[in-house]
N, C-alpha and C. Protein backbone atom coordinates (compact mmCIF):
# COMPACT_ATOMS: atom_id res chain seq x y z
N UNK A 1 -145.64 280.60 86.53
CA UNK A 1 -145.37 279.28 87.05
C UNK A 1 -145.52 279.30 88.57
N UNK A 2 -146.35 278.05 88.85
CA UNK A 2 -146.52 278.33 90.09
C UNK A 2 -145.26 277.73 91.03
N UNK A 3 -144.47 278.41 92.28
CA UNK A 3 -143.27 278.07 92.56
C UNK A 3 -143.57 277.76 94.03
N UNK A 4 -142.44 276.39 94.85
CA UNK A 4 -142.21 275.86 95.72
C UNK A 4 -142.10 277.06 96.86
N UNK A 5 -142.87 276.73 98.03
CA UNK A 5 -142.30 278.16 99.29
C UNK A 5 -141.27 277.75 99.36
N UNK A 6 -140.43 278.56 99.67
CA UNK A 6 -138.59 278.50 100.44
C UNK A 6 -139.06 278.32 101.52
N UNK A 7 -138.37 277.85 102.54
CA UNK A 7 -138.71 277.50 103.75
C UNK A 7 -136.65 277.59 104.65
N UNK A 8 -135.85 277.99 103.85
CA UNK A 8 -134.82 277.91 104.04
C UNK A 8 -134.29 278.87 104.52
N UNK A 9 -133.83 279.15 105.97
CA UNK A 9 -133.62 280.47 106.61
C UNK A 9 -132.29 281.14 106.08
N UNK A 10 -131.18 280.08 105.70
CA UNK A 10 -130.29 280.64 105.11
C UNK A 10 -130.14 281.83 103.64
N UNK A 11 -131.21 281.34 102.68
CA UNK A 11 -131.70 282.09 101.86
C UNK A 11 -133.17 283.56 102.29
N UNK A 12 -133.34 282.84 103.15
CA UNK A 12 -134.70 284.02 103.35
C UNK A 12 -134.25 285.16 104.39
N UNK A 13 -132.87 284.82 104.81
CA UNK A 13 -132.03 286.00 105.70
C UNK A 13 -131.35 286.62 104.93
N UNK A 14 -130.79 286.27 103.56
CA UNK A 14 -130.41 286.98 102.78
C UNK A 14 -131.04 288.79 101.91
N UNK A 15 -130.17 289.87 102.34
CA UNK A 15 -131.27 290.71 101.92
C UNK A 15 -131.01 290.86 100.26
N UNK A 16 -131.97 290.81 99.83
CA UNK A 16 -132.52 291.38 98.36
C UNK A 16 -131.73 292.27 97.14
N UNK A 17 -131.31 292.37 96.36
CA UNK A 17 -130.97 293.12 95.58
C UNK A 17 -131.82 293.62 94.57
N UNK A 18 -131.69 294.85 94.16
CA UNK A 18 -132.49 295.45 93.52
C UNK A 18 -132.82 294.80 92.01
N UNK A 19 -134.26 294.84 92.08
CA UNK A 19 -134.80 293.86 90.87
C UNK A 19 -134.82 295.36 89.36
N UNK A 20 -133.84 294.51 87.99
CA UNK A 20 -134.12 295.11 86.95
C UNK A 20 -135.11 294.75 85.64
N UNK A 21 -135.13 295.31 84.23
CA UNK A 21 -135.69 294.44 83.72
C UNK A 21 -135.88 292.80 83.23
N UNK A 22 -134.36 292.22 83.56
CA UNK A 22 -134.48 291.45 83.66
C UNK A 22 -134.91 290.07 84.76
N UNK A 23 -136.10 291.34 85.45
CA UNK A 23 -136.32 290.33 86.70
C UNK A 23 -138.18 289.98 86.36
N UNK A 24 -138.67 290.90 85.34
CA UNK A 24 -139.78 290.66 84.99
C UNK A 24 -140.59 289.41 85.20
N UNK A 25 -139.98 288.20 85.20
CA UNK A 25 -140.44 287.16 84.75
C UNK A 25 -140.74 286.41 86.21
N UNK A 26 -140.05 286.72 87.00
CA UNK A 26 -140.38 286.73 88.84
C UNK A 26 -141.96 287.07 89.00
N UNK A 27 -142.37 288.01 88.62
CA UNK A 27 -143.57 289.15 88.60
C UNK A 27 -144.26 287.62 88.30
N UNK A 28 -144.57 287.34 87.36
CA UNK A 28 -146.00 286.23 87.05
C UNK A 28 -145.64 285.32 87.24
N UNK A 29 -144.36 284.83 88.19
CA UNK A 29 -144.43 283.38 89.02
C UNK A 29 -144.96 283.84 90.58
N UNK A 30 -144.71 285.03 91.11
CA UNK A 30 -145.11 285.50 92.39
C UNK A 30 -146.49 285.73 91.81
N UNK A 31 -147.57 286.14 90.86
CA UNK A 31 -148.84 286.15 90.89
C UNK A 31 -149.39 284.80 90.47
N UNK A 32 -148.64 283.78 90.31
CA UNK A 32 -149.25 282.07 89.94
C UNK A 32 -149.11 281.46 90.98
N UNK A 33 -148.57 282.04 92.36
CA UNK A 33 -148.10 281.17 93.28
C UNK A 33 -148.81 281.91 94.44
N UNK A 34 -149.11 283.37 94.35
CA UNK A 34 -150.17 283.91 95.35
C UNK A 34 -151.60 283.47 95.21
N UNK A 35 -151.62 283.02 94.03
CA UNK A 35 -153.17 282.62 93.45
C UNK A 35 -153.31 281.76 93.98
N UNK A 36 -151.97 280.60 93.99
CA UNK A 36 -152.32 279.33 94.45
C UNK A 36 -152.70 278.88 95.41
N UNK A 37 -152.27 279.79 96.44
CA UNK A 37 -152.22 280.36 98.41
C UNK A 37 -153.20 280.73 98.76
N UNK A 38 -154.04 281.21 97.48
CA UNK A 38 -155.26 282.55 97.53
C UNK A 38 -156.21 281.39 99.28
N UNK A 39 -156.25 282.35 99.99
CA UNK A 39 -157.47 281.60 101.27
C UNK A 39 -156.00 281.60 102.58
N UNK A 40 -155.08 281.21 102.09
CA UNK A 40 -153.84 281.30 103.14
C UNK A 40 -152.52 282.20 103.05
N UNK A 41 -152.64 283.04 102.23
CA UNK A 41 -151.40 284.01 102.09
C UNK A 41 -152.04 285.34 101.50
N UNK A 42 -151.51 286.54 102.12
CA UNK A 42 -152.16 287.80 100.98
C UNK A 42 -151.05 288.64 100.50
N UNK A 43 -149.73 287.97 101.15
CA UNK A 43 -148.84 288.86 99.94
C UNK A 43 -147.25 287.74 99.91
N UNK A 44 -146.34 288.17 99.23
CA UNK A 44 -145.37 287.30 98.84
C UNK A 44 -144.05 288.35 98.88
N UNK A 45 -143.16 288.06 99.09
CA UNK A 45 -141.69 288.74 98.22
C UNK A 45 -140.88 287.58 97.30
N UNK A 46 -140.49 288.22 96.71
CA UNK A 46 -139.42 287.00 95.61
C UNK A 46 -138.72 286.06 96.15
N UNK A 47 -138.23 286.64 97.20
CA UNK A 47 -137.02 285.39 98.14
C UNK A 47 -138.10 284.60 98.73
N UNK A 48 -139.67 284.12 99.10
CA UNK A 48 -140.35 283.33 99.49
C UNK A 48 -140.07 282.43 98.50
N UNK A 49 -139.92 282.88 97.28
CA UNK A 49 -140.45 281.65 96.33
C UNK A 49 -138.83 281.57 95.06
N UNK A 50 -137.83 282.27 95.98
CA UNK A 50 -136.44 281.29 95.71
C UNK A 50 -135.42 282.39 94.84
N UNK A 51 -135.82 283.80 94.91
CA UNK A 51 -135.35 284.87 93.90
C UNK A 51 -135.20 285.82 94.99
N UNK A 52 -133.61 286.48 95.37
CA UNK A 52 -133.61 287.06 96.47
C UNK A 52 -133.56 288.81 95.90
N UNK A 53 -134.87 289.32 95.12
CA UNK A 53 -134.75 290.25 94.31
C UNK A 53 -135.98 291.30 94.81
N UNK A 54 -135.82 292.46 94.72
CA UNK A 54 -136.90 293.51 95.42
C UNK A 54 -138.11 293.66 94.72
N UNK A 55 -138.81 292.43 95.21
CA UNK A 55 -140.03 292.58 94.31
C UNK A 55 -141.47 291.78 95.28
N UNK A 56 -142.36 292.94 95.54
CA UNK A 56 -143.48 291.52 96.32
C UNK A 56 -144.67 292.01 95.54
N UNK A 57 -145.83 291.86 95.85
CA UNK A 57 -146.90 291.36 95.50
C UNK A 57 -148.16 291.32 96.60
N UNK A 58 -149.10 291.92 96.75
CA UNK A 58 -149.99 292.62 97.63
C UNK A 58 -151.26 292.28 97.58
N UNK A 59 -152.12 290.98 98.12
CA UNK A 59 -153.35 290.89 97.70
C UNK A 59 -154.46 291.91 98.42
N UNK A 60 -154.71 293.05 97.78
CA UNK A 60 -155.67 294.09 98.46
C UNK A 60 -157.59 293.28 98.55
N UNK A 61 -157.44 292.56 98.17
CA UNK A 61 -159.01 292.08 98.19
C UNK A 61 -159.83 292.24 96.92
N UNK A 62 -159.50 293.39 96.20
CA UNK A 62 -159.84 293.52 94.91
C UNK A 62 -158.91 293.85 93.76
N UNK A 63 -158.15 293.25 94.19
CA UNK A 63 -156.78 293.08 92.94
C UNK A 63 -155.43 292.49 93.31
N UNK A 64 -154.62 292.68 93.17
CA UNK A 64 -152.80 292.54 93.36
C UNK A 64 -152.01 293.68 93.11
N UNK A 65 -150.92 293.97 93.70
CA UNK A 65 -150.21 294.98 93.48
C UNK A 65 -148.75 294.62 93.69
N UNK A 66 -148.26 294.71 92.43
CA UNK A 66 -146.69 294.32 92.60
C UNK A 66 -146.58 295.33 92.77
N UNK A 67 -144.96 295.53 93.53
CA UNK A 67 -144.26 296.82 93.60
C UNK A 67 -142.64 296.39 93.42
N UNK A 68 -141.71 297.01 92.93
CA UNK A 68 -140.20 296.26 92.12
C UNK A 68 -139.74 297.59 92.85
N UNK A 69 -138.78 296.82 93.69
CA UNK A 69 -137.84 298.11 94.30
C UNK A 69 -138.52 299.07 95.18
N UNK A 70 -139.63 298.39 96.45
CA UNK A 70 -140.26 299.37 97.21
C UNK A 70 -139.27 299.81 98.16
N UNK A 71 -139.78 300.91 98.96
CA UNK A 71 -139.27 301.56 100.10
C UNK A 71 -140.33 302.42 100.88
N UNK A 72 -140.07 302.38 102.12
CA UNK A 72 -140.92 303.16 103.10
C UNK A 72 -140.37 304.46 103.08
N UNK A 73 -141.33 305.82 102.86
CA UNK A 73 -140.55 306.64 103.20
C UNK A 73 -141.17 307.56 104.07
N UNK A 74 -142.05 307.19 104.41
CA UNK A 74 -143.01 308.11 105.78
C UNK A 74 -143.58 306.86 106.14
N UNK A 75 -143.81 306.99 107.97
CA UNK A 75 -144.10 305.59 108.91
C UNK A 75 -144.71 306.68 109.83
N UNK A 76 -146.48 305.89 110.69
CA UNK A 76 -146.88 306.79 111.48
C UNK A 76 -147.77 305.98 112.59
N UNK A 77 -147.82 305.89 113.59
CA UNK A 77 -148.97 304.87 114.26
C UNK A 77 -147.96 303.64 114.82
N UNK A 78 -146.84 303.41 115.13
CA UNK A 78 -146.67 302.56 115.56
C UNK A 78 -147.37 301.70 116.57
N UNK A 79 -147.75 300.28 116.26
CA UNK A 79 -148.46 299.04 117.10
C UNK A 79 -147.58 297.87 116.65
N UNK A 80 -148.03 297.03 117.98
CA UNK A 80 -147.24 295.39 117.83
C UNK A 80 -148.26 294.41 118.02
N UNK A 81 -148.03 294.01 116.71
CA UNK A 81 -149.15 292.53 116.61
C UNK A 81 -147.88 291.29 116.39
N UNK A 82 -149.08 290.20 115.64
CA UNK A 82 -148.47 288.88 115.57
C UNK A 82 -148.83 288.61 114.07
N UNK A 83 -148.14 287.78 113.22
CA UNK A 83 -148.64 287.74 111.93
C UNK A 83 -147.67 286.38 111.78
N UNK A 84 -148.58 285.45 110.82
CA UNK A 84 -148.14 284.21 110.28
C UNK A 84 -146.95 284.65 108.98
N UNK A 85 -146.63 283.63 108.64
CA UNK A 85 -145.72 283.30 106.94
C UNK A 85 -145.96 282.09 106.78
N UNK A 86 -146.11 282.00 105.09
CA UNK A 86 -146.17 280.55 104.83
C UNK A 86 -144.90 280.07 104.56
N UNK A 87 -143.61 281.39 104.97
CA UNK A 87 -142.21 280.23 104.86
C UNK A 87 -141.45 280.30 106.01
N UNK A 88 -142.29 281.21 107.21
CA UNK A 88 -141.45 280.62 108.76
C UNK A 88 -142.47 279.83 109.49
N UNK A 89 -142.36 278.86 109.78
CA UNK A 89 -143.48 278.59 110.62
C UNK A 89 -144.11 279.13 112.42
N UNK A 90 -145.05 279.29 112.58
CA UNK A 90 -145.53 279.61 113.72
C UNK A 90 -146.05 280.88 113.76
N UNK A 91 -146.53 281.64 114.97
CA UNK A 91 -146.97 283.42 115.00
C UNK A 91 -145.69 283.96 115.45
N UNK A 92 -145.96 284.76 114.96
CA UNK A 92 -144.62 285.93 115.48
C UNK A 92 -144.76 287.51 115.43
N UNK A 93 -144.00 287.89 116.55
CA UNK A 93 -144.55 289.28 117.01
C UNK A 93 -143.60 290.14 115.94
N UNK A 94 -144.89 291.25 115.77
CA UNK A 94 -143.96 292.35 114.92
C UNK A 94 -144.59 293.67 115.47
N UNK A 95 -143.27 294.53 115.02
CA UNK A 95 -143.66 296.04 115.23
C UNK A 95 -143.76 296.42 114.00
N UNK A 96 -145.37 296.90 113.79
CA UNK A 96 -145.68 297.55 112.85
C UNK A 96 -146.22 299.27 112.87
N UNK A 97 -146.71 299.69 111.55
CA UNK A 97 -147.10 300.97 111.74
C UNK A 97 -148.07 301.20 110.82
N UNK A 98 -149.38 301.95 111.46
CA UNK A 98 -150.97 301.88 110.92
C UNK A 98 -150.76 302.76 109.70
N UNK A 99 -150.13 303.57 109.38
CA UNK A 99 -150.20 304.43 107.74
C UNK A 99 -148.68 304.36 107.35
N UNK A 100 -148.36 303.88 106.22
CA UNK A 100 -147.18 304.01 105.51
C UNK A 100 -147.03 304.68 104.19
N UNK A 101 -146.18 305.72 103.78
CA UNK A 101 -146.20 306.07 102.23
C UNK A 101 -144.65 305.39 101.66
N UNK A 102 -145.32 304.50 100.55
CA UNK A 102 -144.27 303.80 99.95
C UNK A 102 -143.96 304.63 98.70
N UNK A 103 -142.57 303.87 98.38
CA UNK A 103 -142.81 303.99 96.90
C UNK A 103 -142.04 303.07 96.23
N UNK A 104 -142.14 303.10 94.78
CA UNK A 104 -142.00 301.40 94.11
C UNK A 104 -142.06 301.80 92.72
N UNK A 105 -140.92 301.03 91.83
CA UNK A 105 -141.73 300.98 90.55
C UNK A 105 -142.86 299.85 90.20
N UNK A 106 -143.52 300.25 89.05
CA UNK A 106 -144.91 299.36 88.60
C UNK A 106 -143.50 298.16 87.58
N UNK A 107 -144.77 297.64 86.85
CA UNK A 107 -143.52 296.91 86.02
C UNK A 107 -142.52 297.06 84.84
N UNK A 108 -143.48 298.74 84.46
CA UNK A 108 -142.85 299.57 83.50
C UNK A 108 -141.65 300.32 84.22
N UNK A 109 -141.74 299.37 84.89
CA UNK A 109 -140.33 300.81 86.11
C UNK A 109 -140.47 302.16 86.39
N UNK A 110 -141.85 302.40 86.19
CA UNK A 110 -142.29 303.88 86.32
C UNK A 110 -142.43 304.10 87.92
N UNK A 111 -141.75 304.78 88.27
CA UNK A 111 -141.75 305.37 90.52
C UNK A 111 -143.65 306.11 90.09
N UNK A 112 -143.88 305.26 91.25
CA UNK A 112 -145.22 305.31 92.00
C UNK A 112 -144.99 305.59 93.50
N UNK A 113 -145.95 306.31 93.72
CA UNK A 113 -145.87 306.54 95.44
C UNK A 113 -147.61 306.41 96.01
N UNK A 114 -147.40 305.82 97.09
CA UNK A 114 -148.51 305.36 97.54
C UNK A 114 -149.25 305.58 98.81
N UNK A 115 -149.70 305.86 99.43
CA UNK A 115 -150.13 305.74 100.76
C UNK A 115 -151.32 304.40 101.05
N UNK A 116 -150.91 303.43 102.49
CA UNK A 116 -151.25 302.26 102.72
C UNK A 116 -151.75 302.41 104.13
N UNK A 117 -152.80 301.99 104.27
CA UNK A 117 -153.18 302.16 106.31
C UNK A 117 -153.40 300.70 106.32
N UNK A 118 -153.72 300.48 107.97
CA UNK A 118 -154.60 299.15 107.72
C UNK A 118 -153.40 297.75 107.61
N UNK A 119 -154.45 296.71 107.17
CA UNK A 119 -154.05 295.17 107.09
C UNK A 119 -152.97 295.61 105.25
N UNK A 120 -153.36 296.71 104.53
CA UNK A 120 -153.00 296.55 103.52
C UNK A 120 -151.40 297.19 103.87
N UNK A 121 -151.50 298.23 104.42
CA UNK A 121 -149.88 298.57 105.42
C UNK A 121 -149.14 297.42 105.83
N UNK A 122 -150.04 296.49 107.25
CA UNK A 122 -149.21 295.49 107.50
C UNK A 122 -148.75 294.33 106.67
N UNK A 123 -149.33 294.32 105.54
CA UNK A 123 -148.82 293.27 104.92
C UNK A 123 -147.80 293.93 103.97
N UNK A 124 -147.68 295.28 103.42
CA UNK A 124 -146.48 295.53 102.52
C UNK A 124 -145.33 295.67 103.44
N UNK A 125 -146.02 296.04 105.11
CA UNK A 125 -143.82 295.82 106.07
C UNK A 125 -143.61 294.60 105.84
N UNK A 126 -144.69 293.67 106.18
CA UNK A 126 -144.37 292.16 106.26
C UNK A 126 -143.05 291.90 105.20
N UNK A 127 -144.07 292.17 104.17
CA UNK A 127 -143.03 291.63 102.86
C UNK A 127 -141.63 292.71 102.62
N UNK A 128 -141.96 293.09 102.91
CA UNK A 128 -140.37 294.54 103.26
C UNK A 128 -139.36 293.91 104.03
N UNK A 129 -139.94 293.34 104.99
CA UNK A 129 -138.82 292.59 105.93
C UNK A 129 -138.42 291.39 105.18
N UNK A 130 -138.99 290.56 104.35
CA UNK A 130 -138.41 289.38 103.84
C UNK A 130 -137.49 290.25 103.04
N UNK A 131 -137.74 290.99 102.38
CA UNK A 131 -136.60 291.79 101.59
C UNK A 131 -135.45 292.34 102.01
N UNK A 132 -135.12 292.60 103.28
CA UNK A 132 -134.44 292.91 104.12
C UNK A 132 -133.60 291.60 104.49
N UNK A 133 -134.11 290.63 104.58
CA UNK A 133 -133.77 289.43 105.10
C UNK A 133 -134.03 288.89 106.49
N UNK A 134 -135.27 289.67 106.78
CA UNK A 134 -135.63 289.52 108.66
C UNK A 134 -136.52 288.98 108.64
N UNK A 135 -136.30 288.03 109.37
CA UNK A 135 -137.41 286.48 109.45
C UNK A 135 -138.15 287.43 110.66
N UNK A 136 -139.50 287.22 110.12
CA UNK A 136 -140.38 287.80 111.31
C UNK A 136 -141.16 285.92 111.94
């Protein structure tokens, strides 16, 4: 289902609690609602779209990648850019970092670990911080 952006700072400062199986159903409203964005958004967390639960969604260019319960656990390259949201309005500066190794379950809850450089890095802190509850 495709779902309304939050736009509500009170909820989108809220940090996240860890998503279980019963959060599954988040998963294919965050991929009906990235689709919908597809040209203006390339990734999502749950609290964008009203579920304050550890779960985002990653448009790599040739697929999607949910991840349920990510975490950074190696950070390397620190730089500071500017990056939009479609639920804060305006640019805003962030400190990011050019290679990250995450890790996450898939939707089988199976722990995956990953390594991310690049725009595909900055967009999984992006969505890390909505999970956190830090309005960038």
């Amino acid at each position: 289902m495709i779902r309304d952006i939050v736009h509500d700072p009170l909820l989108l400062s809220k940090k996240s609690s860890e998503a279980g199986i019963g959060d599954l159903g988040i998963v294919q409203d965050l991929q009906d609602t990235l689709k919908a964005y597809s040209g203006r958004c390339v990734g999502m967390a749950a609290n964008m779209i009203g579920f304050s639960k550890r779960i985002i969604i990653v448009d790599q260019g040739f697929g999607t990648l949910v991840m349920l319960n990510p975490v950074i656990v190696e950070k390397s390259d620190p730089y500071e850019t500017e990056e939009g949201c479609l639920s804060v309005s305006g640019i805003h500066k962030a400190s990011r970092y050019k290679k990250i190794r995450v890790q996450w379950q898939n939707t089988a809850f199976k722990t995956q670990t990953g390594v991310f450089s690049g725009f595909t890095a900055q967009i999984i802190q992006h969505e890390l911080d909505h999970l956190e509850g830090i309005l960038v």
